[in-house]
N, C-alpha and C. Protein backbone atom coordinates (compact mmCIF):
# COMPACT_ATOMS: atom_id res chain seq x y z
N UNK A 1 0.84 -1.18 0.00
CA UNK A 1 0.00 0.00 0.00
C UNK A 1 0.89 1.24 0.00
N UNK A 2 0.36 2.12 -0.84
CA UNK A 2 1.22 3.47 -0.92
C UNK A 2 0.62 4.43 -0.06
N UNK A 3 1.65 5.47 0.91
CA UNK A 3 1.49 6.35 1.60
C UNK A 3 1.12 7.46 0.91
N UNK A 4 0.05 8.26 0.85
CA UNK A 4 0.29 9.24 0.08
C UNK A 4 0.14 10.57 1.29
N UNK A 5 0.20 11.75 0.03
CA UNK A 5 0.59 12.93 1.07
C UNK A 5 -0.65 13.63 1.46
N UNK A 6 -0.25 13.62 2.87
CA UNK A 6 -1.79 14.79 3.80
C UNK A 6 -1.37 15.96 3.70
N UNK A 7 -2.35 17.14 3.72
CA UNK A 7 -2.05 18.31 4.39
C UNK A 7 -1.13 18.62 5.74
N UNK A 8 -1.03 17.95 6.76
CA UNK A 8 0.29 18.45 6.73
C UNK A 8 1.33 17.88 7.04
N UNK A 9 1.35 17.16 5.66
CA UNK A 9 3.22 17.78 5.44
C UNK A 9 3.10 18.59 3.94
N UNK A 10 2.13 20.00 3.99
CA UNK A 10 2.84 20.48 3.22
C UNK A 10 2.84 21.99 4.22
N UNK A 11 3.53 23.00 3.76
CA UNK A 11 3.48 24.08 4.29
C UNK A 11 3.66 24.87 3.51
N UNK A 12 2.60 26.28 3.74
CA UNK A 12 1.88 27.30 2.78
C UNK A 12 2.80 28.43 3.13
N UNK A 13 3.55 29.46 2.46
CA UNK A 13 4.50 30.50 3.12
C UNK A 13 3.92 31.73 2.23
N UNK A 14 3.65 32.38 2.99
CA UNK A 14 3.32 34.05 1.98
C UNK A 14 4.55 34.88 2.14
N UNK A 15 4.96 35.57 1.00
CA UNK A 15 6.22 36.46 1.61
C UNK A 15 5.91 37.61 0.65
N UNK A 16 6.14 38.71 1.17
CA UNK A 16 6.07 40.00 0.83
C UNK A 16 7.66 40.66 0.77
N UNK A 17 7.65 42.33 0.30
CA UNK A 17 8.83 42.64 0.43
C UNK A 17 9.34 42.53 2.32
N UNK A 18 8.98 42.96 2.21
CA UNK A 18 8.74 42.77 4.35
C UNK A 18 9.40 41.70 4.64
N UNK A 19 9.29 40.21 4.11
CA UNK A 19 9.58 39.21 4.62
C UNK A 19 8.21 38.17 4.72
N UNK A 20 8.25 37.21 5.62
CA UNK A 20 7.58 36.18 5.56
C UNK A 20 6.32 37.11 6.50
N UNK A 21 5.45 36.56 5.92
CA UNK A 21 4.16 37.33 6.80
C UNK A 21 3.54 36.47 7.70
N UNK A 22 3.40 36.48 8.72
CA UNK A 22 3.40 35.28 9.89
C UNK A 22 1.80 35.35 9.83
N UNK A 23 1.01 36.52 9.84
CA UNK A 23 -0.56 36.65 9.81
C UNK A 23 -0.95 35.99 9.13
N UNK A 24 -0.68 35.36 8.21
CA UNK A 24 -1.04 34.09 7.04
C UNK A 24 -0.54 32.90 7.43
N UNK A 25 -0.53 32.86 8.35
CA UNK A 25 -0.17 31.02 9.05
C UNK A 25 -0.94 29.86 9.12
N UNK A 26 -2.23 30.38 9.48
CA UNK A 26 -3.11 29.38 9.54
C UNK A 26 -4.07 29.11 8.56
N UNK A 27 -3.04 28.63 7.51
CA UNK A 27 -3.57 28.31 5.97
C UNK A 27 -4.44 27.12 6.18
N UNK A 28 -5.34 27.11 5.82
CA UNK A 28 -6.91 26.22 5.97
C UNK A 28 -6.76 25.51 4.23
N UNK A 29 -6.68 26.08 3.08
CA UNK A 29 -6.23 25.50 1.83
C UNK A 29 -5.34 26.36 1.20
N UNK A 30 -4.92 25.36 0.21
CA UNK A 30 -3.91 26.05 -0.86
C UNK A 30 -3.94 25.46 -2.25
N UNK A 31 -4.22 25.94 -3.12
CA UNK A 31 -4.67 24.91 -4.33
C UNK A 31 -3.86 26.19 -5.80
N UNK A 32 -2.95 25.17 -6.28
CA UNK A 32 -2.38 25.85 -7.13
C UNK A 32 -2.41 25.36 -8.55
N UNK A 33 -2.78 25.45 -9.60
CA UNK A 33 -3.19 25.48 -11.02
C UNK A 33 -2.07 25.82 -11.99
N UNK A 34 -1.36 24.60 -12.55
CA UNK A 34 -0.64 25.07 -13.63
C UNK A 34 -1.60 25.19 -15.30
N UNK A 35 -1.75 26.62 -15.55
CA UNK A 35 -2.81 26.81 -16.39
C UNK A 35 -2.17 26.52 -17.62
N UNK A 36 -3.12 25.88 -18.87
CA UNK A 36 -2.53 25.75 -20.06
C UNK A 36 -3.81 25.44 -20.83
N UNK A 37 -4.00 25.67 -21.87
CA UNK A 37 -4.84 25.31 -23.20
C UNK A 37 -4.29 24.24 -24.00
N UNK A 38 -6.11 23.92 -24.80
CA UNK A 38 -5.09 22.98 -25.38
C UNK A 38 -5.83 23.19 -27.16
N UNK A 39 -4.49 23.09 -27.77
CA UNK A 39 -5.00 23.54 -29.24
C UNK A 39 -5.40 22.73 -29.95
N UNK A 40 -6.21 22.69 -31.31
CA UNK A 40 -6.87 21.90 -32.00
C UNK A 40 -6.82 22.42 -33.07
N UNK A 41 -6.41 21.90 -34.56
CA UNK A 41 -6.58 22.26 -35.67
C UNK A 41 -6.56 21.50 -36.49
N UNK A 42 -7.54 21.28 -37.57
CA UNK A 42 -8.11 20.76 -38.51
C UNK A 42 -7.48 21.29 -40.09
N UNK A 43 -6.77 19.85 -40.61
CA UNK A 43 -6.15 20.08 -41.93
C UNK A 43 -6.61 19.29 -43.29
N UNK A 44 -6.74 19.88 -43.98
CA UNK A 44 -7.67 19.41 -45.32
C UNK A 44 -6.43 18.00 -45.79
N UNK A 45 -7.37 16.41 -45.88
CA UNK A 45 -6.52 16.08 -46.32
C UNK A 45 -6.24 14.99 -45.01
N UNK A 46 -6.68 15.62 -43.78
CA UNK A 46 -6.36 14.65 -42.56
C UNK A 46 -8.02 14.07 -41.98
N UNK A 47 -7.74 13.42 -41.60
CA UNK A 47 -9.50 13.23 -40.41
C UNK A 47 -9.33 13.34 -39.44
N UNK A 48 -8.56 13.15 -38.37
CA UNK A 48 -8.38 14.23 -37.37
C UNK A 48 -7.86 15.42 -36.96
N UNK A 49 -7.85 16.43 -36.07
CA UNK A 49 -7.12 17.39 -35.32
C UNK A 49 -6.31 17.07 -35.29
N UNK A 50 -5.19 18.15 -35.15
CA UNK A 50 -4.06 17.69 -34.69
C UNK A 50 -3.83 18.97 -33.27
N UNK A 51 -3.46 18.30 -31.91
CA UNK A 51 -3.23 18.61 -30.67
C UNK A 51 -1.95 19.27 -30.68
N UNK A 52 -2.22 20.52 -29.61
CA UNK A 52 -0.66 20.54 -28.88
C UNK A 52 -1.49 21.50 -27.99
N UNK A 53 -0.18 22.07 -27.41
CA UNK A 53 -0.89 22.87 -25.70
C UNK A 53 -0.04 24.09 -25.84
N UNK A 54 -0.12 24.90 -24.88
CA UNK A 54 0.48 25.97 -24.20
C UNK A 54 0.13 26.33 -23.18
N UNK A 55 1.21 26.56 -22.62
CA UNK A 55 1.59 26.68 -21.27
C UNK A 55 1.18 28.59 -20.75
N UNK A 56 -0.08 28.45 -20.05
CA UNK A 56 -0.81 30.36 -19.41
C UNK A 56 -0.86 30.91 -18.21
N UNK A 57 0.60 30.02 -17.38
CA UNK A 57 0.78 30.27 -16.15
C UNK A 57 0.58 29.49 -14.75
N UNK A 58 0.02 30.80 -14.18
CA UNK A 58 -0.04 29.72 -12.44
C UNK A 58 -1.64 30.53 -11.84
N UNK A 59 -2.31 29.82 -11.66
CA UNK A 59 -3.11 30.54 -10.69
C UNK A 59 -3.44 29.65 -9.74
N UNK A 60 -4.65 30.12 -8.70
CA UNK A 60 -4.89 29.04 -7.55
C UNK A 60 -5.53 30.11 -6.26
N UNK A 61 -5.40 29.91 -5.08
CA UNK A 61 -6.29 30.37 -4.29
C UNK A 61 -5.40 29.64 -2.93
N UNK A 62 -5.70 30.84 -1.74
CA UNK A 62 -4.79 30.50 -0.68
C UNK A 62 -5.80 30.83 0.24
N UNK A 63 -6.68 30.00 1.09
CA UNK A 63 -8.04 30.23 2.01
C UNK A 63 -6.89 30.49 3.42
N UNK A 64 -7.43 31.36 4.56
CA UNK A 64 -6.73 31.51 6.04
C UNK A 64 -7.61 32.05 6.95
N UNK A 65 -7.22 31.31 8.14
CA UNK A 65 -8.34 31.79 9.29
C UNK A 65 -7.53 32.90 9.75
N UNK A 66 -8.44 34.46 10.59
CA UNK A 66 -7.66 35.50 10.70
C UNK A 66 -7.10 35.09 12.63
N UNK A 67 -6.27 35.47 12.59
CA UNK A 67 -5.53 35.45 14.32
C UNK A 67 -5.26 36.91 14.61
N UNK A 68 -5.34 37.85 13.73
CA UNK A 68 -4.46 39.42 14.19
C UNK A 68 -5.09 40.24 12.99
N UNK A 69 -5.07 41.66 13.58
CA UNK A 69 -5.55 42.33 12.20
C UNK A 69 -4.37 42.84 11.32
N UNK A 70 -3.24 42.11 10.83
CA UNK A 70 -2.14 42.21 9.71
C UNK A 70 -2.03 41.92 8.52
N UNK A 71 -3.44 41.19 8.54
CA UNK A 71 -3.51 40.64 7.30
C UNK A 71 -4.77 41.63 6.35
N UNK A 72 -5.12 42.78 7.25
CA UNK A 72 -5.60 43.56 6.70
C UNK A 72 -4.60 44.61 6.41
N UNK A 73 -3.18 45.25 7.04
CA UNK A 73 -2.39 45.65 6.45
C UNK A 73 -2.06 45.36 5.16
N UNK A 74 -1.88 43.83 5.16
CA UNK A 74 -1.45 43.05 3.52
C UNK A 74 -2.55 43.34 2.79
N UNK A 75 -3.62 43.26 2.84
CA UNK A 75 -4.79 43.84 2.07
C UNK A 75 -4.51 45.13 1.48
N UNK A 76 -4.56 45.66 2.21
CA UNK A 76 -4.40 47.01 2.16
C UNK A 76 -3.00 47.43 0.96
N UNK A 77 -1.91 46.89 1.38
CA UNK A 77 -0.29 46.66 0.50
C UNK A 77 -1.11 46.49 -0.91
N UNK A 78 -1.31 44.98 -0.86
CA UNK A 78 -2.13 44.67 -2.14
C UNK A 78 -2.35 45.60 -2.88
N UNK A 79 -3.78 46.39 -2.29
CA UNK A 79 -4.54 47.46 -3.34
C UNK A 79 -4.25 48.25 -3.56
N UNK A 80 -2.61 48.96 -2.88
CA UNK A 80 -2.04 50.27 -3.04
C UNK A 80 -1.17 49.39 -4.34
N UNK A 81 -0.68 48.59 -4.29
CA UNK A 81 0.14 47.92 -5.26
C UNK A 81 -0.40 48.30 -6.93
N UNK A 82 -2.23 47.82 -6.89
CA UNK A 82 -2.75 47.59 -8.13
C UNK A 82 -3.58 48.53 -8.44
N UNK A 83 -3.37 49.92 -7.50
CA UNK A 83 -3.55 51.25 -7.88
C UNK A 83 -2.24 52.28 -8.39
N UNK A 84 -1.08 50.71 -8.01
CA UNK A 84 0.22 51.80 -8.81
C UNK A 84 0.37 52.63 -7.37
N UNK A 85 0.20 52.66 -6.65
CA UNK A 85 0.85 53.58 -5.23
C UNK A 85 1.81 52.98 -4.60
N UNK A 86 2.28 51.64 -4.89
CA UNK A 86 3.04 51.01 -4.09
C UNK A 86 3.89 49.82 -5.10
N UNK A 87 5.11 51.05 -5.62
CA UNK A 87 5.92 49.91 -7.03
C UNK A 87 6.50 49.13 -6.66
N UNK A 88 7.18 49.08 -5.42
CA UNK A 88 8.46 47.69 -5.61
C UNK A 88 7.33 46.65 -4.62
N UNK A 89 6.38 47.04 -4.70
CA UNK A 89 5.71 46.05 -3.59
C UNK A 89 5.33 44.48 -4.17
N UNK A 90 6.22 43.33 -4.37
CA UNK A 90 6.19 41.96 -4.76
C UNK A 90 5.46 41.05 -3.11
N UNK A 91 4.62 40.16 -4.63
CA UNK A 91 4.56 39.36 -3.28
C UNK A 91 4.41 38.13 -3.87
N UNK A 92 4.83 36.88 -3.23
CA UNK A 92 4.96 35.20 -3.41
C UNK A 92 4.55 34.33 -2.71
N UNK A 93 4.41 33.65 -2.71
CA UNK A 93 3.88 32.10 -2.40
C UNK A 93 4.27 31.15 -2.38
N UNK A 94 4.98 30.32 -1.68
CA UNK A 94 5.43 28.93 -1.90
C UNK A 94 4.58 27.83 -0.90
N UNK A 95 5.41 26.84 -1.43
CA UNK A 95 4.81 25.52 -0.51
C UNK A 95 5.68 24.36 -0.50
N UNK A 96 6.01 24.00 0.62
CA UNK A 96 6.94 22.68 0.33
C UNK A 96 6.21 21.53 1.16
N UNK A 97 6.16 20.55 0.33
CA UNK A 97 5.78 19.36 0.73
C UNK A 97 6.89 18.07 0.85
N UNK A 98 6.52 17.56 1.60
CA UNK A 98 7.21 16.22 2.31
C UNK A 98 6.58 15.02 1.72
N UNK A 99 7.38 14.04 1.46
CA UNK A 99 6.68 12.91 0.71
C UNK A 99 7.02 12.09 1.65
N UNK A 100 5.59 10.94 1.75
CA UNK A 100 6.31 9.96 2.50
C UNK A 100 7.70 9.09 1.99
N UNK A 101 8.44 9.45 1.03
CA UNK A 101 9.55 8.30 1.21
C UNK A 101 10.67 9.45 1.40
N UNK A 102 10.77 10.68 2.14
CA UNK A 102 11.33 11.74 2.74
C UNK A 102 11.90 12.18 1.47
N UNK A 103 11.22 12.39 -0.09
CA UNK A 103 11.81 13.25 -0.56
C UNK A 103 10.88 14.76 -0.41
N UNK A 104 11.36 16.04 -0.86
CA UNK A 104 10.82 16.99 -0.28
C UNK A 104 11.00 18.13 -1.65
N UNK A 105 10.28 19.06 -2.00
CA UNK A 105 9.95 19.19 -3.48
C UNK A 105 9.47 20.77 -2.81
N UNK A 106 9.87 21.79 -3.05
CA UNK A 106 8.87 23.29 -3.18
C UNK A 106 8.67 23.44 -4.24
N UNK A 107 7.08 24.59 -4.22
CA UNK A 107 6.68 25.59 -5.47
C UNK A 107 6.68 26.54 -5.30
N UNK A 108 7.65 27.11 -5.90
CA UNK A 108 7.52 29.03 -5.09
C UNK A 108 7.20 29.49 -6.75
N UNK A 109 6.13 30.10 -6.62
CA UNK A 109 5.50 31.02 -7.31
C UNK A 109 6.09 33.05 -6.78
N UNK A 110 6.96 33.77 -7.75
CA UNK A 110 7.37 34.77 -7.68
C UNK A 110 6.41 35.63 -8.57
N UNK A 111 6.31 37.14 -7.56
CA UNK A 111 5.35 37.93 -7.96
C UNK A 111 4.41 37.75 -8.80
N UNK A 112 3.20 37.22 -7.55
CA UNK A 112 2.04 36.58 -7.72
C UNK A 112 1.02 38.28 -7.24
N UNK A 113 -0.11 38.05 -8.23
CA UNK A 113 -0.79 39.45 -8.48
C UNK A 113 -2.43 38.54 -7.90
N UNK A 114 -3.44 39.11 -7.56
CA UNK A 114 -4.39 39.09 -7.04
C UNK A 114 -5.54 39.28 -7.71
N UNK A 115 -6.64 38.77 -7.27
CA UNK A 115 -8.30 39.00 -7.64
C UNK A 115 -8.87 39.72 -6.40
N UNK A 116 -10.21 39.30 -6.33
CA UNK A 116 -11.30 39.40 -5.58
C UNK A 116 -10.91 39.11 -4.06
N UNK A 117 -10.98 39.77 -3.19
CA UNK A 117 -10.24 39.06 -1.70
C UNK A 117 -11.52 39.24 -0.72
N UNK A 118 -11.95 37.73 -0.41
CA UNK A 118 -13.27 37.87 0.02
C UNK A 118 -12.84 37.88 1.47
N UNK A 119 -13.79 38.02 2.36
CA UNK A 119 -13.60 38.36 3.89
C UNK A 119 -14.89 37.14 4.48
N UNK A 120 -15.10 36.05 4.99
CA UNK A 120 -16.27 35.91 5.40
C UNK A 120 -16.17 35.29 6.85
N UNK A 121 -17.34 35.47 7.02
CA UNK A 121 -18.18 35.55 8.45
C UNK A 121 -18.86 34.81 8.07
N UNK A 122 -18.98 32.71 8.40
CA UNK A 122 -19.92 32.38 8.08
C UNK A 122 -21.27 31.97 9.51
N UNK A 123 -20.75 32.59 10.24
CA UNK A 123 -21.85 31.93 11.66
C UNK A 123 -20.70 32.32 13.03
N UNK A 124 -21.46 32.18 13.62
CA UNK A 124 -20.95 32.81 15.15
C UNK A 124 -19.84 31.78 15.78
N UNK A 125 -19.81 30.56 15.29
CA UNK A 125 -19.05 29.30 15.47
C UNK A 125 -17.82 28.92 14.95
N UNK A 126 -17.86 29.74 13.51
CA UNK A 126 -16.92 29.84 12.59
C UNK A 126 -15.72 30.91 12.55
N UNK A 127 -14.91 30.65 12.21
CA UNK A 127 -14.07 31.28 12.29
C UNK A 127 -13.94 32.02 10.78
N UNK A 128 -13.29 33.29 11.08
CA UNK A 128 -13.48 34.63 9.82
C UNK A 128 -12.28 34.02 8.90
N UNK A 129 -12.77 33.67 7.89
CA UNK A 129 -11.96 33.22 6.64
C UNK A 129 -12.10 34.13 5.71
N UNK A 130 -9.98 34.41 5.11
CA UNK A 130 -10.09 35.60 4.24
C UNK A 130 -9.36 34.77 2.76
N UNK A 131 -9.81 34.83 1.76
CA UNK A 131 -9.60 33.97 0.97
C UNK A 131 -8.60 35.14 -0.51
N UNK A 132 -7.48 34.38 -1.06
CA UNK A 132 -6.95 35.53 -1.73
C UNK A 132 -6.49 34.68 -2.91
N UNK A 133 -7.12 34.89 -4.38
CA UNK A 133 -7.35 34.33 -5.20
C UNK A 133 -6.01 34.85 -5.67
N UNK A 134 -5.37 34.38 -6.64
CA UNK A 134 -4.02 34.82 -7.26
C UNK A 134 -3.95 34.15 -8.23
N UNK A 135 -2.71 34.78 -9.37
CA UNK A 135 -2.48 34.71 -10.34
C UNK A 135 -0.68 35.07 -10.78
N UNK A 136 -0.05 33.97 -11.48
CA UNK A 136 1.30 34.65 -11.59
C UNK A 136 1.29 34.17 -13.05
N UNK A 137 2.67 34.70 -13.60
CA UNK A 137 3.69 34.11 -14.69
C UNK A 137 4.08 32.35 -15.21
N UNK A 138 4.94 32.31 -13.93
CA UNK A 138 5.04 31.33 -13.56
C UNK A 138 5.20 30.21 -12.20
N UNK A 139 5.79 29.31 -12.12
CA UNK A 139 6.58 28.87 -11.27
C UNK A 139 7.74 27.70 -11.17
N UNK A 140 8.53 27.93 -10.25
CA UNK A 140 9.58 26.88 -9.92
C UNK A 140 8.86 25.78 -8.95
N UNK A 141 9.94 24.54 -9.56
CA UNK A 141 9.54 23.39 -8.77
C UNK A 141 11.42 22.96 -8.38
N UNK A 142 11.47 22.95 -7.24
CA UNK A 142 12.70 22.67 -6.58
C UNK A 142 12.47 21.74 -5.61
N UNK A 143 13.83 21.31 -5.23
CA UNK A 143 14.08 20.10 -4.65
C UNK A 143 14.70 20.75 -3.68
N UNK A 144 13.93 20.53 -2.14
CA UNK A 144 14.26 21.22 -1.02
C UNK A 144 15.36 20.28 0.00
């Protein structure tokens, strides 16, 4: 029987120019998307398509329960960023996971840009989840 990998052994890291942002710790999900299409074209002479792909980046979504209000600072960074008020302001994402046969693999995604950043309150029981949709270029896959 094969071991496969749980949540945690992987670990979610946000980093800003600042450094590692600790207010984003208690990453609840992390789901990252290597985006690509896939092409199709039809030639007189053939009966099928003929396939290939391209490669449209990285996107994905990083869900967190709040512990401190800093992660409304980073909010805040964010939207001065994508109003152009705030130029050198980069921010990234990685994750390194642990395999059960102890090999160990990161994805650091560099200057990763943003969507919609929802805030919710789902019930008095629940804890306030701030969810921050993203989008990059690309990413590295390294051997940690």
């Amino acid at each position: 029987m094969a071991l496969r990998v749980k949540g945690q052994e992987v670990v979610a890291t946000f980093v800003s120019a600042d450094g590692v942002e600790d207010s984003i710790a208690d990453v609840k999900s992390l789901d990252i998307q290597f985006d690509r299409d896939i092409l199709s074209e039809g030639y007189i002479g053939q009966t099928t398509e003929q396939k290939d792909d391209i490669f449209k980046g990285i996107s994905g979504k990083i869900e967190f329960h709040v512990h401190n209000a800093d992660f409304l600072d980073i909010t805040n960074r964010i939207n001065e960023r994508s109003k152009r008020r705030a130029p050198g302001e980069i921010f990234q994402i990685a994750a390194s996971i642990s395999f059960p046969n102890g090999e160990r693999r990161r994805i650091v995604i560099p200057n990763v840009f943003f969507g919609p950043i929802p805030l919710s309150t789902a019930g008095r029981e629940d804890y306030v989840l701030v969810t921050y949709d993203f989008a990059a270029d690309d990413a590295r896959i390294i051997a940690a």
